[in-house]
N, C-alpha and C. Protein backbone atom coordinates (compact mmCIF):
# COMPACT_ATOMS: atom_id res chain seq x y z
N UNK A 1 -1.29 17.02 -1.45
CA UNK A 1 -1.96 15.93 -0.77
C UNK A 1 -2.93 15.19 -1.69
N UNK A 2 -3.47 15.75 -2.73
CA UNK A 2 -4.40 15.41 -3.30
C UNK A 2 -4.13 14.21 -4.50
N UNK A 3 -2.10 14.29 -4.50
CA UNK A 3 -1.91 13.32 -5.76
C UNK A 3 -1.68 11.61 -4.77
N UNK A 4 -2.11 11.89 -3.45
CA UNK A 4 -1.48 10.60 -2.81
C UNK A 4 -2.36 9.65 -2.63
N UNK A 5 -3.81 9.61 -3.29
CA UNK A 5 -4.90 8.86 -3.56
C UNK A 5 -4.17 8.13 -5.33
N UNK A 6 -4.07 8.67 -5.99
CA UNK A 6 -3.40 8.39 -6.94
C UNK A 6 -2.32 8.06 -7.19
N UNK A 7 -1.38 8.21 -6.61
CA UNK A 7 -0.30 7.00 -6.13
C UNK A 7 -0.27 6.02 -5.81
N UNK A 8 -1.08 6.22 -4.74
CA UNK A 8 -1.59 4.35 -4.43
C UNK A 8 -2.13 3.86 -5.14
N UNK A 9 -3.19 4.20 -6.19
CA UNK A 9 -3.93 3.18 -7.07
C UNK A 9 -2.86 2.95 -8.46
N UNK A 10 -1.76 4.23 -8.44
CA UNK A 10 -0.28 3.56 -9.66
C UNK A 10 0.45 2.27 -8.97
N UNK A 11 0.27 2.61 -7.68
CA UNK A 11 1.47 1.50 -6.87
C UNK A 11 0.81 0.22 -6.51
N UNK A 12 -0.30 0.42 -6.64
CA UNK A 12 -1.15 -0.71 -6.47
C UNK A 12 -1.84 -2.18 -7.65
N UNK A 13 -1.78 -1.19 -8.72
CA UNK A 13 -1.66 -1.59 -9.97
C UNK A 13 -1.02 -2.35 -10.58
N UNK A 14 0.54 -1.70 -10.43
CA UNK A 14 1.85 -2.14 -10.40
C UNK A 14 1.84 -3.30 -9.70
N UNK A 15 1.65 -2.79 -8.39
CA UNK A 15 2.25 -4.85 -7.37
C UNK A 15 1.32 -5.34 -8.27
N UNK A 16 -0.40 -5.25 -8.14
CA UNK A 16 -0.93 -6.40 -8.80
C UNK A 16 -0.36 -6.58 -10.13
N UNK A 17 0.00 -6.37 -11.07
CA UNK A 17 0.24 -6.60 -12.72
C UNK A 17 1.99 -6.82 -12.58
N UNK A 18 2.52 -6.84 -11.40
CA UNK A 18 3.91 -7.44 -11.42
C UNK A 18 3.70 -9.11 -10.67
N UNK A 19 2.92 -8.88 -9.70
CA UNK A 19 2.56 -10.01 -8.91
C UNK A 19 1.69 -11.11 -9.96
N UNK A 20 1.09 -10.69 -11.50
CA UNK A 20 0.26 -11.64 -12.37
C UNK A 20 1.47 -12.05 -13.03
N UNK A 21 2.65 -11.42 -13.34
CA UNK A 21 3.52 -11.53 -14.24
C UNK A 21 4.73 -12.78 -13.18
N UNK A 22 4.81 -12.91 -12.36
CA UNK A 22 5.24 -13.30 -11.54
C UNK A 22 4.56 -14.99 -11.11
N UNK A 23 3.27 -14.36 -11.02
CA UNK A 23 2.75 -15.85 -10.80
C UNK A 23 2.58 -16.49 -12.35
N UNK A 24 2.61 -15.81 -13.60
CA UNK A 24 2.80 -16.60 -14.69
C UNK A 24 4.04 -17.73 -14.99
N UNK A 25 5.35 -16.61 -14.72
CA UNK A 25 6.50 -16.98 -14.29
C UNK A 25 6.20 -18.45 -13.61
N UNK A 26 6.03 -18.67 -12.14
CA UNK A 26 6.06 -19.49 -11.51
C UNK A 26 5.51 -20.87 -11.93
N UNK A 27 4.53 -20.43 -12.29
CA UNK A 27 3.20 -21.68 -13.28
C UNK A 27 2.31 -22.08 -11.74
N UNK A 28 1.73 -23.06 -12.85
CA UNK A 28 0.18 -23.62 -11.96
C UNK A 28 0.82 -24.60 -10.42
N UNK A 29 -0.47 -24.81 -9.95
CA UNK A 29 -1.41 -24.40 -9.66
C UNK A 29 -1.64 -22.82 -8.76
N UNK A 30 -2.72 -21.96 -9.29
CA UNK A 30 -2.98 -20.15 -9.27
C UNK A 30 -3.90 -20.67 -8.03
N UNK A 31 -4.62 -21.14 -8.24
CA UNK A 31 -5.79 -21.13 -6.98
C UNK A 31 -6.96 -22.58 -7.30
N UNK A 32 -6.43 -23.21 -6.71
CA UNK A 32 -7.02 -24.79 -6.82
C UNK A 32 -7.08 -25.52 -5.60
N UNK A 33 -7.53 -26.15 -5.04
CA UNK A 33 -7.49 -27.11 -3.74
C UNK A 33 -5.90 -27.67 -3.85
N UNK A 34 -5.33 -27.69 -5.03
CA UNK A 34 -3.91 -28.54 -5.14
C UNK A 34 -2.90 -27.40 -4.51
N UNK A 35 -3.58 -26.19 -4.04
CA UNK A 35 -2.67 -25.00 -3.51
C UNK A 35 -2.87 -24.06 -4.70
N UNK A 36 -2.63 -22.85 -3.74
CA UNK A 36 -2.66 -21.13 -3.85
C UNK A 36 -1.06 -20.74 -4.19
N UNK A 37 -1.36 -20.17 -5.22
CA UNK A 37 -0.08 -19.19 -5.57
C UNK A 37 0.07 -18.30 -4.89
N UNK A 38 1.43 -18.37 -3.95
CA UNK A 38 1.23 -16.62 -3.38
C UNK A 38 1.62 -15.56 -4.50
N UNK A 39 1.90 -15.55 -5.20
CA UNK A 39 1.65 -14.14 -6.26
C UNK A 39 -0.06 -14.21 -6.83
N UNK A 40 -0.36 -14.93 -6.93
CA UNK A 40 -1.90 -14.93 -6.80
C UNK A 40 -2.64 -13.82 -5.51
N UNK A 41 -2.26 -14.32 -4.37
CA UNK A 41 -2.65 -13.97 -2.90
C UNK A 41 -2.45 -12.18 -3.25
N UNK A 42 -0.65 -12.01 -3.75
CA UNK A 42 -0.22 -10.68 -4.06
C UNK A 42 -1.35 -9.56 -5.19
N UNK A 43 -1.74 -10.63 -6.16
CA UNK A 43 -2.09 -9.92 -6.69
C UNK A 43 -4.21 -9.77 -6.70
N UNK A 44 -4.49 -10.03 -5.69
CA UNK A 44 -5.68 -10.24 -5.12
C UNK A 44 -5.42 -8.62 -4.32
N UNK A 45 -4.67 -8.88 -3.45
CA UNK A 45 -3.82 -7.61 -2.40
C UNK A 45 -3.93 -6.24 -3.79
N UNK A 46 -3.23 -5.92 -4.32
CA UNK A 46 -2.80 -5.43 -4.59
C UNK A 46 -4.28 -4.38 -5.98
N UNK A 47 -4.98 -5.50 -6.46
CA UNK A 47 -6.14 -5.15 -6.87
C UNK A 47 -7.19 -4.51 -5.63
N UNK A 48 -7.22 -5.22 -4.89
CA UNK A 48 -8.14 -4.33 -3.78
C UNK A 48 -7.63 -3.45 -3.01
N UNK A 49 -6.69 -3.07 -3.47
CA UNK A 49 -6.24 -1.70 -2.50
C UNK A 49 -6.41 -0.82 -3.59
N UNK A 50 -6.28 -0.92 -4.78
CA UNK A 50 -6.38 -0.36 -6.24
C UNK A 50 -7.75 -0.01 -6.23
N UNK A 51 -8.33 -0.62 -5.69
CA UNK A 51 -10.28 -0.69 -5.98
C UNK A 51 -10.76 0.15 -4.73
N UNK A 52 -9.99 -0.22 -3.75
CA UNK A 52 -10.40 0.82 -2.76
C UNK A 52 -9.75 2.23 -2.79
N UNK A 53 -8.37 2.49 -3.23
CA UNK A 53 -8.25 3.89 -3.56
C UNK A 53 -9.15 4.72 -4.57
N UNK A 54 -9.78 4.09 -5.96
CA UNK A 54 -9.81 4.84 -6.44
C UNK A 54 -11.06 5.76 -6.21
N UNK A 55 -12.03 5.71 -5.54
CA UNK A 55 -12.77 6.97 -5.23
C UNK A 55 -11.96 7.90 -4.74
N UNK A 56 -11.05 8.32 -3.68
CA UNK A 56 -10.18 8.97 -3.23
C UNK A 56 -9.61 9.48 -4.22
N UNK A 57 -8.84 9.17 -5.37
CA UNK A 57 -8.17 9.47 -6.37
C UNK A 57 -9.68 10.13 -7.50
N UNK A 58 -10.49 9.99 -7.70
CA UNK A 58 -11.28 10.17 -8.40
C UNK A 58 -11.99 11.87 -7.65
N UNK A 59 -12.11 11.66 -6.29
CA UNK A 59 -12.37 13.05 -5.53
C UNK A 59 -11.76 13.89 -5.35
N UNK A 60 -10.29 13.75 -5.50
CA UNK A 60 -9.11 14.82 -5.64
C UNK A 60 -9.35 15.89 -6.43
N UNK A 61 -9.00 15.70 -7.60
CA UNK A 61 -9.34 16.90 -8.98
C UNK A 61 -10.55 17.48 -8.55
N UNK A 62 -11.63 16.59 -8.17
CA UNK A 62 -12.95 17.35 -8.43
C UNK A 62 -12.74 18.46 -7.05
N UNK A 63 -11.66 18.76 -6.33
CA UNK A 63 -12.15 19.57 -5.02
C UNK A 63 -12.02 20.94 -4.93
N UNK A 64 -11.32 21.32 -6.95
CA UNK A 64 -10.88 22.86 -6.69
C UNK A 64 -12.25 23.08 -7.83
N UNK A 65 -13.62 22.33 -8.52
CA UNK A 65 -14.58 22.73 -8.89
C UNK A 65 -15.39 22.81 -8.09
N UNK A 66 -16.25 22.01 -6.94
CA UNK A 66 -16.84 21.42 -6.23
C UNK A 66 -16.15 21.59 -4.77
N UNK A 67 -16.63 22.48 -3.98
CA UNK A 67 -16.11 22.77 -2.72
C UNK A 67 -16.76 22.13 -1.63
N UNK A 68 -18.04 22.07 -2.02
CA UNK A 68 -19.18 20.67 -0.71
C UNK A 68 -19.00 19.77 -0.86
N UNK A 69 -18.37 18.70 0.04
CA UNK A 69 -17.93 17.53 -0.28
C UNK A 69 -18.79 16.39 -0.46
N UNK A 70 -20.17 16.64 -0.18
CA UNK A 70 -21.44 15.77 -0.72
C UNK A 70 -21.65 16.05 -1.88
N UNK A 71 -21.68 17.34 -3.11
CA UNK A 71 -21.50 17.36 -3.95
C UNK A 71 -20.21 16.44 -5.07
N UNK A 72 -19.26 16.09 -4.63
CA UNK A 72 -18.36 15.68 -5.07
C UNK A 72 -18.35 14.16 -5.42
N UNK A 73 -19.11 13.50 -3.79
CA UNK A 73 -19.08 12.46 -3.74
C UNK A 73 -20.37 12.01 -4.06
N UNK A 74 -21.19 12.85 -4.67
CA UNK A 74 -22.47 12.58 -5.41
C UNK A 74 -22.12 12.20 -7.02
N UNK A 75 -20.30 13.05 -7.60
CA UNK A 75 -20.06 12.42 -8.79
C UNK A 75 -18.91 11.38 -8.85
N UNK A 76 -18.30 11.03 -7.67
CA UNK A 76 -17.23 10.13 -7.54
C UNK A 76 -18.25 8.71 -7.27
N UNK A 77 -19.25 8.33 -6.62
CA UNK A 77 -19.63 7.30 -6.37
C UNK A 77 -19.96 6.37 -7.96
N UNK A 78 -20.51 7.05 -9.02
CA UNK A 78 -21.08 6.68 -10.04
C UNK A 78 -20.11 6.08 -10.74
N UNK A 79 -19.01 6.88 -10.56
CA UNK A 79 -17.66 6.90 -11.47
C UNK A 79 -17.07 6.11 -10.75
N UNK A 80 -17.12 5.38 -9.94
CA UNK A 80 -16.11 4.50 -9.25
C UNK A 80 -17.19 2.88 -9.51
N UNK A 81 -18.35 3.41 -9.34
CA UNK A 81 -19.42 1.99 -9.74
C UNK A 81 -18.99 1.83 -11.11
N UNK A 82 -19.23 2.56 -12.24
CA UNK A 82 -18.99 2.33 -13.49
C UNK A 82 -17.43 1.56 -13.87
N UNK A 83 -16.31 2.15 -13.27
CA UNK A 83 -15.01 1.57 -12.91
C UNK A 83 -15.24 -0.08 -12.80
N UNK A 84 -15.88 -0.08 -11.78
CA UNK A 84 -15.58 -1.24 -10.64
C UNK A 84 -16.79 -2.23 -11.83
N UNK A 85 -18.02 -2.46 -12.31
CA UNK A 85 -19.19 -2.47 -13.16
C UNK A 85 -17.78 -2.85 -14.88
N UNK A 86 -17.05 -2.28 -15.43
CA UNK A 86 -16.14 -2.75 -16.37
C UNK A 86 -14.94 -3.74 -15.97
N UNK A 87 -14.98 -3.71 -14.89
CA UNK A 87 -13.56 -4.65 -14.41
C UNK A 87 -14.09 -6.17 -13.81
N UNK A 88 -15.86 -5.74 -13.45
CA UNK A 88 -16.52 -6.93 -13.75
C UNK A 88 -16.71 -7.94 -14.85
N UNK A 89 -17.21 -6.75 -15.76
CA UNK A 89 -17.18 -7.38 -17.40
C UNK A 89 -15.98 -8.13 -17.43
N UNK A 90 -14.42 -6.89 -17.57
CA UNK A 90 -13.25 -7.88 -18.39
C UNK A 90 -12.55 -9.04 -17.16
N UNK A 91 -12.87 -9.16 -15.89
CA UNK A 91 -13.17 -10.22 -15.36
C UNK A 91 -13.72 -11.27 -15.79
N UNK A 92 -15.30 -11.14 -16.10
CA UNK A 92 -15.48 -12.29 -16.78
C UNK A 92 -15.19 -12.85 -17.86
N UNK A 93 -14.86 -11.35 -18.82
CA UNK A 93 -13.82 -12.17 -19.79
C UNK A 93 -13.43 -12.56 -19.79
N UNK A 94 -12.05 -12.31 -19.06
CA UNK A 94 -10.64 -13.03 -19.11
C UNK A 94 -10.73 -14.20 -18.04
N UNK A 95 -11.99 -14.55 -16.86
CA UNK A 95 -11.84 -15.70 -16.86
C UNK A 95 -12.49 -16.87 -17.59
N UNK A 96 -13.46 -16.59 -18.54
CA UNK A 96 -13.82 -17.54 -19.17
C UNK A 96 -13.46 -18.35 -20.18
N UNK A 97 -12.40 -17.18 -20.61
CA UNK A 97 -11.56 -17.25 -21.49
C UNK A 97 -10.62 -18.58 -20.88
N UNK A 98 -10.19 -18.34 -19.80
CA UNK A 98 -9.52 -19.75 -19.25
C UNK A 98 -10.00 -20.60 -18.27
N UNK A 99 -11.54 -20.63 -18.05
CA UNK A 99 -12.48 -21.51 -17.64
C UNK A 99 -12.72 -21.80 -16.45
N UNK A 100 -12.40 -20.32 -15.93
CA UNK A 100 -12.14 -20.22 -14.47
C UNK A 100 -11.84 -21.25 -13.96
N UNK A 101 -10.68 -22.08 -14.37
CA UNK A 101 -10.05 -22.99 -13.70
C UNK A 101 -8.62 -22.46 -13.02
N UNK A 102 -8.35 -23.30 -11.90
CA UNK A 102 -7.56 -23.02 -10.89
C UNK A 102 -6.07 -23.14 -11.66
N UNK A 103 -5.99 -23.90 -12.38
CA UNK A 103 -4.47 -24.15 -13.15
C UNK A 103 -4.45 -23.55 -14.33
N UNK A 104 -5.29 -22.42 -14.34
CA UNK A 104 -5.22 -21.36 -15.79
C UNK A 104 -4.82 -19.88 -14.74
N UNK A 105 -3.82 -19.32 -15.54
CA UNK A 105 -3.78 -17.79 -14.95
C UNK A 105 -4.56 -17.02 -15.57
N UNK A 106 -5.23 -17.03 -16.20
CA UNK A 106 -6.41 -16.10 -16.71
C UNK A 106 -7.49 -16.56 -16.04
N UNK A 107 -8.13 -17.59 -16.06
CA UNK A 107 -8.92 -17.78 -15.02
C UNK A 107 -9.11 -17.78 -13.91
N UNK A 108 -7.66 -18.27 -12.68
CA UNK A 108 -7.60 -17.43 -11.49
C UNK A 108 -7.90 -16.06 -11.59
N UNK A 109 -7.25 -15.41 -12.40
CA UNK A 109 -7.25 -13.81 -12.56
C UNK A 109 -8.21 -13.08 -12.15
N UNK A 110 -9.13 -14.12 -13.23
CA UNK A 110 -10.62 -13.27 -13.85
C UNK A 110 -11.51 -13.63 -12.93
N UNK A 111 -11.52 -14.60 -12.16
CA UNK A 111 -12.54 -14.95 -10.91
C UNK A 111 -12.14 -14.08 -9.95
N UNK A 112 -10.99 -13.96 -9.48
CA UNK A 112 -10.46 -12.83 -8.90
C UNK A 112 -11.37 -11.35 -8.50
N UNK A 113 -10.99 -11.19 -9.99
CA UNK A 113 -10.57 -9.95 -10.54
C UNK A 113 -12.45 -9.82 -10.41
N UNK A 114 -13.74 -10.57 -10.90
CA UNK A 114 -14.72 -10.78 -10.88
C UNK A 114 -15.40 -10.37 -9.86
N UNK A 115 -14.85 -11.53 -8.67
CA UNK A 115 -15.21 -11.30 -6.93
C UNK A 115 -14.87 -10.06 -6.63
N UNK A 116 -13.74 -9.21 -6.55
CA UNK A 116 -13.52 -8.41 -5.95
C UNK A 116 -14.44 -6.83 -6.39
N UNK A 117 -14.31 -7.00 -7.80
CA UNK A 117 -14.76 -5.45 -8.77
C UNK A 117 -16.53 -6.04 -8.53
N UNK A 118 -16.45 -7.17 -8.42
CA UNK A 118 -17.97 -7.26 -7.75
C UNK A 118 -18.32 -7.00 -6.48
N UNK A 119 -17.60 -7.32 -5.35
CA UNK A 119 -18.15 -6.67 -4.29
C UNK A 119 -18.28 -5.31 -3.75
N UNK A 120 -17.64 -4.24 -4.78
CA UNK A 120 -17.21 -2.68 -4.91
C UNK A 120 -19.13 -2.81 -5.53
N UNK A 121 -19.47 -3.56 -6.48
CA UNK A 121 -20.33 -3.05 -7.69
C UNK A 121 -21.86 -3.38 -6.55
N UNK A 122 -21.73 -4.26 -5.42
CA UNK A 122 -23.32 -4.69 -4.71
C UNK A 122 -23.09 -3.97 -3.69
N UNK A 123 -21.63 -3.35 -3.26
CA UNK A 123 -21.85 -2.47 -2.46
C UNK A 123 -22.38 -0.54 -2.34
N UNK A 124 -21.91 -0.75 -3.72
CA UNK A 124 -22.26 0.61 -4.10
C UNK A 124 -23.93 0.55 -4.50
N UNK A 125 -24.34 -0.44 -5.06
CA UNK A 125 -25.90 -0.87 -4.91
C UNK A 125 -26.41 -0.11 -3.67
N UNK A 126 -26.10 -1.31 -2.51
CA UNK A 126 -26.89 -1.27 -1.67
C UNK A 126 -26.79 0.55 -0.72
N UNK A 127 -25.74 1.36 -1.20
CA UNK A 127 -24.89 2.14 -0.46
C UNK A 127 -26.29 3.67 -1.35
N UNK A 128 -26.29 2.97 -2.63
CA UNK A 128 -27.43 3.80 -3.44
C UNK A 128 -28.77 3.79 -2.79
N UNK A 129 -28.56 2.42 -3.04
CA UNK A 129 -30.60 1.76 -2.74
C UNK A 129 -30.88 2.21 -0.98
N UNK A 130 -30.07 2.82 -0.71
CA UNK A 130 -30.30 2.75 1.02
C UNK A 130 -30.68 4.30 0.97
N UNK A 131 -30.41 5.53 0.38
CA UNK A 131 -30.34 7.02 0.29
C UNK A 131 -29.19 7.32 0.40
């Protein structure tokens, strides 16, 4: 049971990074008022199910060291901020890199990819800052 948190974040991965390869394929416009790529849409999907498995996948292994499950999730939360905290960074990389404009696939990507690994990164904030 414990590898099926980690499946989903392989299968999730996958749609998103088949769904970028796909909307490259297709071409512009990714996400502009001129219209939304649905492999864009796909690969929005497919990153946040990726972002939301991986604490689950990250708490697995730890459950045959760590048997209290507040213990566990005292070292999965950090490790999933730090995750989510780098995918911010190469977010902003890779969209600035293409100017977070709507008719660049690196810049759809990376605004994307930005918003989402950012709302994992103010939620785990506030999820800290609260006790």
């Amino acid at each position: 049971m414990s590898r099926v948190p980690a499946l989903a974040v392989f299968a999730a991965v996958l749609v998103a990074a088949g769904a970028l390869i796909l909307a490259g394929v297709s071409g512009p416009p990714y996400l502009s008022t001129d219209g939304v790529s649905g492999w864009i849409v796909v690969f929005a999907a497919g990153l946040f199910a990726a972002l939301l498995a991986t604490p689950f996948a990250i708490e697995g292994p730890l459950r045959a060291s760590q048997p209290e499950s507040d213990t566990r999730w005292d070292r999965v939360v950090p490790l999933w901020g730090a995750l989510a905290l780098a995918l911010v960074v190469a977010g902003i990389l890779t969209g600035a890199s293409g100017g977070f404009a709507g008719d660049s696939l690196a810049g759809s990507a990376g605004l994307l990819t930005t918003i989402e690994a950012g709302l994992v990164v103010v939620a785990l904030i506030f999820v800290l800052l609260s006790g």
